[in-house]
C-alpha atoms as a PDB file:
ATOM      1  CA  UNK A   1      -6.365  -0.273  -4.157  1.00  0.00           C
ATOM      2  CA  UNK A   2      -3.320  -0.740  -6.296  1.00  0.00           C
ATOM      3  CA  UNK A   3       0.135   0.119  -4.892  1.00  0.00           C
ATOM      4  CA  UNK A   4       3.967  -0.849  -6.717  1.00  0.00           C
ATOM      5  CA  UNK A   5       5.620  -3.937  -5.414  1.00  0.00           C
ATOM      6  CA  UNK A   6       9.613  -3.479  -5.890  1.00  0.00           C
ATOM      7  CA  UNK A   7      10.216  -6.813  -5.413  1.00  0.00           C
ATOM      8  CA  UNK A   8       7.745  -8.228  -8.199  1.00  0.00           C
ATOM      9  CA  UNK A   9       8.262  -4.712 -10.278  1.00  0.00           C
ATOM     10  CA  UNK A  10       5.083  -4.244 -11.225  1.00  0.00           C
ATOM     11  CA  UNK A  11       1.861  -2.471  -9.854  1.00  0.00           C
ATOM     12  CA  UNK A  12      -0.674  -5.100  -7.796  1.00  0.00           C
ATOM     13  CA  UNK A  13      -3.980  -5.018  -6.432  1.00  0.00           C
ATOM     14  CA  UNK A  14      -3.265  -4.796  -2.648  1.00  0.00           C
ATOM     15  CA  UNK A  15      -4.878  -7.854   0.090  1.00  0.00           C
ATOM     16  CA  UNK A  16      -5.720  -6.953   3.513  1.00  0.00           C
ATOM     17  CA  UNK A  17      -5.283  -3.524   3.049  1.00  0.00           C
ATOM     18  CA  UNK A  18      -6.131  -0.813   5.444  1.00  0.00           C
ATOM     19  CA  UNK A  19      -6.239   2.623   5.582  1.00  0.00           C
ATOM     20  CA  UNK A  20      -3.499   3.793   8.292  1.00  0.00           C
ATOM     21  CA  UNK A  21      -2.608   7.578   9.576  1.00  0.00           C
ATOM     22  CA  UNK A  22       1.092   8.314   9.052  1.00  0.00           C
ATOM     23  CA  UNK A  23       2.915  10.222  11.899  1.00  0.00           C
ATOM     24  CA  UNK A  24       2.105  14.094   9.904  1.00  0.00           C
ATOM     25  CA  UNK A  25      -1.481  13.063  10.036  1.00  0.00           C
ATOM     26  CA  UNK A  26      -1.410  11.725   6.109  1.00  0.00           C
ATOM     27  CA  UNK A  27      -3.744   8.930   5.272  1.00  0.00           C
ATOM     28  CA  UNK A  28      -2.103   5.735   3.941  1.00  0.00           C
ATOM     29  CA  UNK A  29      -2.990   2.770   2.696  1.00  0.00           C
ATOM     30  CA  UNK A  30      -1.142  -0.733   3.854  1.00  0.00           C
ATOM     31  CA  UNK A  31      -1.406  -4.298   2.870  1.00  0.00           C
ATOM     32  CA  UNK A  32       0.698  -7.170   0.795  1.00  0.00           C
ATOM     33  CA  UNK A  33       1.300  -8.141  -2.514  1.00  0.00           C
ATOM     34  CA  UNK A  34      -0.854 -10.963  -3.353  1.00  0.00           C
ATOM     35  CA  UNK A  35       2.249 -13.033  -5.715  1.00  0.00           C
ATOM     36  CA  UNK A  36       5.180 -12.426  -3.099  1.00  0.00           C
ATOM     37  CA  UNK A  37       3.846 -10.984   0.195  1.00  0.00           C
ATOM     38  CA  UNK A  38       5.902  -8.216   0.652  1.00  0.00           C
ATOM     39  CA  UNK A  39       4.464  -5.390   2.436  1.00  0.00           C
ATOM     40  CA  UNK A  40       2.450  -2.443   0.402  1.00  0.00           C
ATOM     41  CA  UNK A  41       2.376   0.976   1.426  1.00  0.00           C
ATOM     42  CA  UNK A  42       0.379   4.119  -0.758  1.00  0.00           C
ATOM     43  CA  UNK A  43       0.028   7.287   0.323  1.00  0.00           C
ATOM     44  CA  UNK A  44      -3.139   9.297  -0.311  1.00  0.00           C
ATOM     45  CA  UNK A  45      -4.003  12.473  -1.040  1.00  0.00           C
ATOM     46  CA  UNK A  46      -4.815  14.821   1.954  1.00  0.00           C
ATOM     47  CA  UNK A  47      -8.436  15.663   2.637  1.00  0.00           C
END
């Protein structure tokens, strides 16, 4: 799963990422950017 790193600039393919439940009952996906490690968050469509 790719999500944008702001810090790098630049979409990256996401490591250790796992699919979380926002508060509104959303799915998400979290993990880190592999270059930097800064924390990755996508949100997915509902289903």
């Amino acid at each position: 799963m790719e999500a944008y790193c702001v810090k790098c600039k630049a979409s990256k393919e996401m490591k250790e990422a796992q699919k979380v439940t926002m508060k509104n009952g959303r799915p998400a996906m979290k993990g880190k950017c592999p270059d930097c490690g800064t924390g990755l968050y996508r949100i997915l469509a509902k289903s």
